[in-house]
Protein backbone atom coordinates (compact mmCIF):
# COMPACT_ATOMS: atom_id res chain seq x y z
CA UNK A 1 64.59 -101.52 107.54
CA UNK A 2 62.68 -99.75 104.69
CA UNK A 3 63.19 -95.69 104.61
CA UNK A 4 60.66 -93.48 105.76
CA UNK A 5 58.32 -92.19 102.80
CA UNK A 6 56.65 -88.94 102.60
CA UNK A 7 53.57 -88.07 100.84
CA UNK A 8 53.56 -85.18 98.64
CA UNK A 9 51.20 -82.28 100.26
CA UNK A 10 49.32 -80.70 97.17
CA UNK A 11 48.51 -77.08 97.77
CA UNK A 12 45.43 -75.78 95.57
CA UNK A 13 44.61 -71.74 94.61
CA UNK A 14 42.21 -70.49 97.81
CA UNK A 15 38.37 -70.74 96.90
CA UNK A 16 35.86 -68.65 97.45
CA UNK A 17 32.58 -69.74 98.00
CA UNK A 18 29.61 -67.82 95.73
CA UNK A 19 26.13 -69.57 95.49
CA UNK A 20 26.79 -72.16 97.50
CA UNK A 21 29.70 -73.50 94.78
CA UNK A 22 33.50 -72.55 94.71
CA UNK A 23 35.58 -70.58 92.36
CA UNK A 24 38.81 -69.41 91.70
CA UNK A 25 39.72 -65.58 92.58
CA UNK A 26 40.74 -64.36 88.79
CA UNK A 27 44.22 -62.86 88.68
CA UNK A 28 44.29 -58.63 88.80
CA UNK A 29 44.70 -57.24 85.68
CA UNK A 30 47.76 -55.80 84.76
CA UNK A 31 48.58 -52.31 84.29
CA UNK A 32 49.87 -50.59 81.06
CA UNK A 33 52.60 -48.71 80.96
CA UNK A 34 51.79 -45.61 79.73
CA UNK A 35 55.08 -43.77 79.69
CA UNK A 36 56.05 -44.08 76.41
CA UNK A 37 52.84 -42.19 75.43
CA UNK A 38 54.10 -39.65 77.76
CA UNK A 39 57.66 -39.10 76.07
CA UNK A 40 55.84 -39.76 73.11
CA UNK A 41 53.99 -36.02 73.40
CA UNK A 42 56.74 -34.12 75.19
CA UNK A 43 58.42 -34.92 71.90
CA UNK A 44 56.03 -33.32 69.82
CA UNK A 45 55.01 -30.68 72.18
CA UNK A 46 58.70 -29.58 72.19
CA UNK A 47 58.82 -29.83 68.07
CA UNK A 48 55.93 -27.37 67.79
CA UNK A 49 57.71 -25.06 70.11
CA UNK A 50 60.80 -25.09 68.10
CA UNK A 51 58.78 -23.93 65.38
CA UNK A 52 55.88 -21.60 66.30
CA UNK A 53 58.00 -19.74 69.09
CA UNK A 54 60.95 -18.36 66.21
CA UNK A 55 58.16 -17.65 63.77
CA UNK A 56 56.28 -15.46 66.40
CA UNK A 57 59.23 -13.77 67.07
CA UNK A 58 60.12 -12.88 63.64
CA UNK A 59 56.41 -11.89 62.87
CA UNK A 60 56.65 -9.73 66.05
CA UNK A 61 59.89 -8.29 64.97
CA UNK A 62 58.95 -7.99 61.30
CA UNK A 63 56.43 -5.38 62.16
CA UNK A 64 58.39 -3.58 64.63
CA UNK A 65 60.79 -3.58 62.46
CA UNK A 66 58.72 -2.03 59.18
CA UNK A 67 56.81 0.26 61.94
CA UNK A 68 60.12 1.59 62.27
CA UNK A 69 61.04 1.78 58.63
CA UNK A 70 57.72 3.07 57.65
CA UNK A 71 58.34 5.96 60.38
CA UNK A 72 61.46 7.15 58.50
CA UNK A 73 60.67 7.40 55.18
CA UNK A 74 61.04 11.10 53.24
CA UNK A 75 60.19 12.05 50.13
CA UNK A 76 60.58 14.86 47.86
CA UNK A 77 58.93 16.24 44.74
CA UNK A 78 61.10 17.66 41.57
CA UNK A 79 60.83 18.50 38.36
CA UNK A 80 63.58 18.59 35.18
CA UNK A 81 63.45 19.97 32.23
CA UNK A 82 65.01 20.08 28.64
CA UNK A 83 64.49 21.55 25.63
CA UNK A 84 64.12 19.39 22.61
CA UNK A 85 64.06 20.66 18.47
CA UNK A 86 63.15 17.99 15.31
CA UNK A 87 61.02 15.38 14.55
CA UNK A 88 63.17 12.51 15.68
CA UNK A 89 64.73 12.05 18.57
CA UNK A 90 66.53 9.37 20.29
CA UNK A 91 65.61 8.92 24.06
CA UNK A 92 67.34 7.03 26.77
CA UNK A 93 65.79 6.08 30.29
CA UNK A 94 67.34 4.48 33.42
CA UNK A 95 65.72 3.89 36.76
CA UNK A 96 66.82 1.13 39.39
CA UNK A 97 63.51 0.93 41.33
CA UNK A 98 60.19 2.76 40.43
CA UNK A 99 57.69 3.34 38.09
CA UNK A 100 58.27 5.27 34.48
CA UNK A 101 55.53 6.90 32.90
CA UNK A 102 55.78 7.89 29.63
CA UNK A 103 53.49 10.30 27.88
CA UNK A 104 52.60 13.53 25.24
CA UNK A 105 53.07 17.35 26.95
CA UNK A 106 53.85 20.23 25.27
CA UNK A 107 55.90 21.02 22.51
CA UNK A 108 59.85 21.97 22.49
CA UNK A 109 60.75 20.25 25.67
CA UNK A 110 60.73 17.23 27.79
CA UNK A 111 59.77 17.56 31.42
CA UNK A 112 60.28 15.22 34.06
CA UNK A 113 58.18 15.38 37.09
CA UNK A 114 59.95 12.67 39.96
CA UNK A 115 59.09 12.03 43.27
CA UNK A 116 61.95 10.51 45.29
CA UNK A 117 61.70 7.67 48.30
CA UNK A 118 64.07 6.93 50.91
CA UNK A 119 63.56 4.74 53.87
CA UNK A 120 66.42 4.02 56.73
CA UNK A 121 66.53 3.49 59.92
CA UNK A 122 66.30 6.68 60.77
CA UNK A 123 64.90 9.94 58.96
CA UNK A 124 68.15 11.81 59.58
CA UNK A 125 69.56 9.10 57.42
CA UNK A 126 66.95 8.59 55.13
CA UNK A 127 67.73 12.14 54.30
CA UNK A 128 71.26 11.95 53.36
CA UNK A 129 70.44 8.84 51.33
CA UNK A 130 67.65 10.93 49.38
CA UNK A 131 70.04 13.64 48.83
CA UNK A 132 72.35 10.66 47.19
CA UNK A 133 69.94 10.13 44.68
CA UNK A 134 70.10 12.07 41.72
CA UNK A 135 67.79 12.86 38.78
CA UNK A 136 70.28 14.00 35.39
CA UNK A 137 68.22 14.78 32.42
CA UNK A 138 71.11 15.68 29.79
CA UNK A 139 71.39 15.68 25.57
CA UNK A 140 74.08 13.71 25.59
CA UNK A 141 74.66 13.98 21.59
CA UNK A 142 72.82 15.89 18.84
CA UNK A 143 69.41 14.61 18.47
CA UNK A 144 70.35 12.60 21.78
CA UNK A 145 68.71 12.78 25.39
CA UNK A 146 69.40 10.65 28.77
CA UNK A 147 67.47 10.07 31.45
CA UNK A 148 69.17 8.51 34.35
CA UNK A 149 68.39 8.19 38.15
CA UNK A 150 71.77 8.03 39.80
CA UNK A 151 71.74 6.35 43.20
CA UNK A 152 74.40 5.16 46.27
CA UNK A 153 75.94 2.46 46.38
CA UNK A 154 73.93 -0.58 48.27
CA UNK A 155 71.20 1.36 47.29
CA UNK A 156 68.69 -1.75 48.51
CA UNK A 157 69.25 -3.53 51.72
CA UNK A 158 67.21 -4.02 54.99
CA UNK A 159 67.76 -0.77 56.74
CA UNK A 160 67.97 1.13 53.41
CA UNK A 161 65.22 1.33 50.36
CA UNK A 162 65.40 4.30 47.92
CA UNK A 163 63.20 4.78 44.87
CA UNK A 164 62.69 7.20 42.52
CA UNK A 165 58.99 7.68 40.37
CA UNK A 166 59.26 9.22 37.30
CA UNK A 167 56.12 10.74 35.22
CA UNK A 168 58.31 12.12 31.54
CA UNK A 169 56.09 14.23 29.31
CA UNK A 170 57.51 14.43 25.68
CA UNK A 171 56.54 16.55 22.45
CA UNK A 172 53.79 15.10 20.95
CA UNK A 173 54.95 15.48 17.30
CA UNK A 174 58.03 13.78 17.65
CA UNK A 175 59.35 10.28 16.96
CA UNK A 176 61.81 8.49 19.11
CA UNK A 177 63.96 5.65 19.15
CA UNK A 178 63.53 4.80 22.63
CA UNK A 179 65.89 2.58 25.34
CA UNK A 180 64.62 1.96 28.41
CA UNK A 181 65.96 -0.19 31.55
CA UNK A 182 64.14 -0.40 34.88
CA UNK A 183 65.44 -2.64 37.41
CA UNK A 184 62.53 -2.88 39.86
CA UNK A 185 58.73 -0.97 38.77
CA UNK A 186 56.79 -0.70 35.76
CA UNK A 187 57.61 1.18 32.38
CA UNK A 188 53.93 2.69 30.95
CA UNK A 189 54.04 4.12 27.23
CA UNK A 190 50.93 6.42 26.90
CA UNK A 191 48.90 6.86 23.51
CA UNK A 192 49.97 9.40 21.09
CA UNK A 193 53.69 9.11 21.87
CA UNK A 194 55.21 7.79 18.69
CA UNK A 195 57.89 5.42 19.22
CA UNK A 196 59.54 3.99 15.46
CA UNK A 197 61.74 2.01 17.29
CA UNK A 198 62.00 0.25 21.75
CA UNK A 199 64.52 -1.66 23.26
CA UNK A 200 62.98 -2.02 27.11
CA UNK A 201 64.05 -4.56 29.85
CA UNK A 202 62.28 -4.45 32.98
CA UNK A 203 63.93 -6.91 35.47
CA UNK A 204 60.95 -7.33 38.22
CA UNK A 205 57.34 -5.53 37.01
CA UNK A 206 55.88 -4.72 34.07
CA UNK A 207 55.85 -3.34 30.43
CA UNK A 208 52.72 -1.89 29.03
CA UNK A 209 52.69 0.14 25.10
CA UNK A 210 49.48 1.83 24.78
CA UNK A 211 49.39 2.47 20.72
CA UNK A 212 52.25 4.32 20.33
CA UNK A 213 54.38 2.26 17.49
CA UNK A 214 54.57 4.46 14.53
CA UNK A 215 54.50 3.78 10.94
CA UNK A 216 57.59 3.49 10.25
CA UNK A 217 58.59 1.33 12.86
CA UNK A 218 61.56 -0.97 13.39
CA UNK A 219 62.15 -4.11 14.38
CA UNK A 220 62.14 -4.16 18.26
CA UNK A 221 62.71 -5.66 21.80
CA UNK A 222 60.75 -5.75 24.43
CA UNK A 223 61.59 -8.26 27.66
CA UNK A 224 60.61 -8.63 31.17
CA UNK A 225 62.54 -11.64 34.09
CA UNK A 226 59.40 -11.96 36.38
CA UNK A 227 56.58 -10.17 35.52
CA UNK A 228 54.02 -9.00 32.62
CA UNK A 229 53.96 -7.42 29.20
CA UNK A 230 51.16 -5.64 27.89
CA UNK A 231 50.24 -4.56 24.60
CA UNK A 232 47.58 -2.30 23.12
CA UNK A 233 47.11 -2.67 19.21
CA UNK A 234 45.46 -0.09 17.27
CA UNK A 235 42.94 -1.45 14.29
CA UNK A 236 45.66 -0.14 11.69
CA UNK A 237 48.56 -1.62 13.18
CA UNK A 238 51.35 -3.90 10.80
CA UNK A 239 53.97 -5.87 12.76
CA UNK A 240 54.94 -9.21 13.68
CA UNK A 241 54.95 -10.37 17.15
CA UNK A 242 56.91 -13.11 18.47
CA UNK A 243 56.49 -14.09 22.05
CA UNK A 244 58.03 -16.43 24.37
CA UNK A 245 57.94 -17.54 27.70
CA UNK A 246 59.35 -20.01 29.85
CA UNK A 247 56.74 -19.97 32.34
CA UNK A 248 53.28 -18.09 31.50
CA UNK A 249 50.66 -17.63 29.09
CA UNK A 250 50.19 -15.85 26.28
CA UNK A 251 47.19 -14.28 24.78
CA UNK A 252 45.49 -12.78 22.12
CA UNK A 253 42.62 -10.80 21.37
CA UNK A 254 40.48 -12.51 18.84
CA UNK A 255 39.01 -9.14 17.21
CA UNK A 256 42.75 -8.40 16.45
CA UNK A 257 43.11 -9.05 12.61
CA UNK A 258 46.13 -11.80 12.73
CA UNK A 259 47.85 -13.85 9.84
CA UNK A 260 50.56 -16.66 10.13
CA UNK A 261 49.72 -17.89 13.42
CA UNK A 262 52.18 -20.30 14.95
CA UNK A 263 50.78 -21.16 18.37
CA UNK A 264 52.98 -23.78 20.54
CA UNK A 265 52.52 -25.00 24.49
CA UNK A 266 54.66 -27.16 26.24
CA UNK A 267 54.26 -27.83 30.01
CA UNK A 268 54.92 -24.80 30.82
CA UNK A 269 56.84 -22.66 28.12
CA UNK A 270 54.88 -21.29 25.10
CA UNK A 271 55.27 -19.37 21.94
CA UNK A 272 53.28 -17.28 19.98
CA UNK A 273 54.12 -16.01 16.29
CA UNK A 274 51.93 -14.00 14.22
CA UNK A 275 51.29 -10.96 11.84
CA UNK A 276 48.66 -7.94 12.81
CA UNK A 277 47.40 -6.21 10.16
CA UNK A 278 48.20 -5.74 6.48
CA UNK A 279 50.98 -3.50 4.47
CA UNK A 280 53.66 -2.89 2.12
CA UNK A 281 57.22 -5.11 2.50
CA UNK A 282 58.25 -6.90 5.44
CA UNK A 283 56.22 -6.43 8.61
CA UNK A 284 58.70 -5.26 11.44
CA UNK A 285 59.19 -7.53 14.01
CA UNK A 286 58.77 -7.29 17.91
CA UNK A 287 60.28 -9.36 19.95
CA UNK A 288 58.53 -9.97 23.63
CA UNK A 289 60.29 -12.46 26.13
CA UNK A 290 59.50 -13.21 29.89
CA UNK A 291 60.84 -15.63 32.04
CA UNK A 292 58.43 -15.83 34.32
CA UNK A 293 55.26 -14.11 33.65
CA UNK A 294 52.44 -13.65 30.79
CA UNK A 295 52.03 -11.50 27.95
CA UNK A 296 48.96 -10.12 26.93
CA UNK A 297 48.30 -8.04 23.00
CA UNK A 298 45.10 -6.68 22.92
CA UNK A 299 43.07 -4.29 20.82
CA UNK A 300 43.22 -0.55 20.96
């Protein structure tokens, strides 16, 4: 007896009809996940958050915060005096922050007019720091006089900012061998005060000598960390100038009468070497440095 076979039943993808032929239904398209795009911007969203939320509130606080300070501040007006005999004298100025203005007055003394800044977080304080701060204008030797602005300790922090201005009128007719040292500001030398001999460092500002080197002038120093020097040259003026920098420029006026030029640039240090004018001997030399900054000699 022969075993039963069965026929294989074939079962074919349903068929519609369209035109009076068949076709197969096409499959549905799949879907893409789009999830990933999701997590993809939540990320980024959240990044942007992180930063622009903190910086708001430190802009936000930063002005409330120098609202505040600006609300305390107190100042007060002074003036000191000395009185000064002989045709040389040797002059010594300190200031931590704030300008120093040097110029000609009258004759026999040297006046200083200051104007003193304190800030705190609150004026009450500001006070007491102000009253800290104090202006001594002393001969120190014969033929000696010191300047010095004597603040507190921490004198510069957040909550607490003192300065001290200082406008110094001298005798006109007298020479000095000057020393000057200001932390934070600017140190101006007017014309017509005769200076034979400056040592000046000015940590953050600016240095500025308005024709007031003397004949008989020694060789001298003038540097500045982060800032500018600026020089004013009369037609009759006989020195030599070397300047450096690390990072700056250095320039010269061309209706300056100059001699033994030595002009070097590297990427971004340069040096300048030179003689102004004509005379008798050896020219005295100045010596201007800045770290970060330019100098600039022009012509009176």
């Amino acid at each position: 007896m022969e075993p039963e076979r069965y026929e294989a039943e074939i079962f074919e993808p349903e068929k519609k009809k369209k035109n009076e032929e068949y076709y197969l239904e096409p499959e549905p398209p799949r879907r893409r996940r789009r999830w990933p795009w999701f997590v993809l911007g939540g990320c980024a969203m959240l990044c942007c958050l992180c930063l622009v939320v903190p910086l708001v509130f430190l802009s936000v606080g930063g002005v409330a915060f120098s609202a505040m300070i600006a609300g305390s501040e107190v100042t007060e007006r002074g003036t000191e005096q000395i009185d000064v005999t002989g045709d040389a004298l040797a002059f010594t100025v300190q200031n931590d922050v704030g300008d120093v203005t040097i110029e000609t007055g009258a004759e026999g003394a040297i006046v200083v007019d200051y104007v003193k800044r304190a800030y705190s977080i609150s004026r009450g304080e500001a006070r007491d720091r102000l009253n800290d701060v104090v202006i001594r204008l002393e001969e120190t030797a014969e033929g000696e006089v010191s300047l010095t602005v004597e603040s507190p300790s921490s004198r510069f922090s957040l909550v607490h900012i003192d300065s001290v201005d200082l406008v110094i009128s001298v005798p006109p007719d007298t020479v000095y061998d000057l020393v000057a040292s200001v932390d934070v500001g600017s140190l101006r030398i007017g014309n017509d005060v005769q200076v034979s001999h400056v040592d000046a460092q000015v940590d953050v500002g600016s240095i500025a000598l308005h024709s007031t080197l003397s004949e008989d002038l020694t060789d001298s120093r003038l540097r500045v960390d982060v800032g500018e020097v600026s020089l004013d040259l009369p037609e009759d003026a006989y020195l030599r100038v070397e300047g450096f920098t690390d990072v700056g420029d250095i320039s010269v006026d061309p209706a300056l009468d100059v001699s033994g030029v030595d002009h070097r640039q590297e990427v971004t240090n340069e040096r300048w070497t030179g003689t102004f004018g004509s005379g008798e001997g050896t020219a005295p030399l100045l010596e201007i440095t800045i770290d970060v900054g330019e100098i600039r000699i022009n012509a009176q």
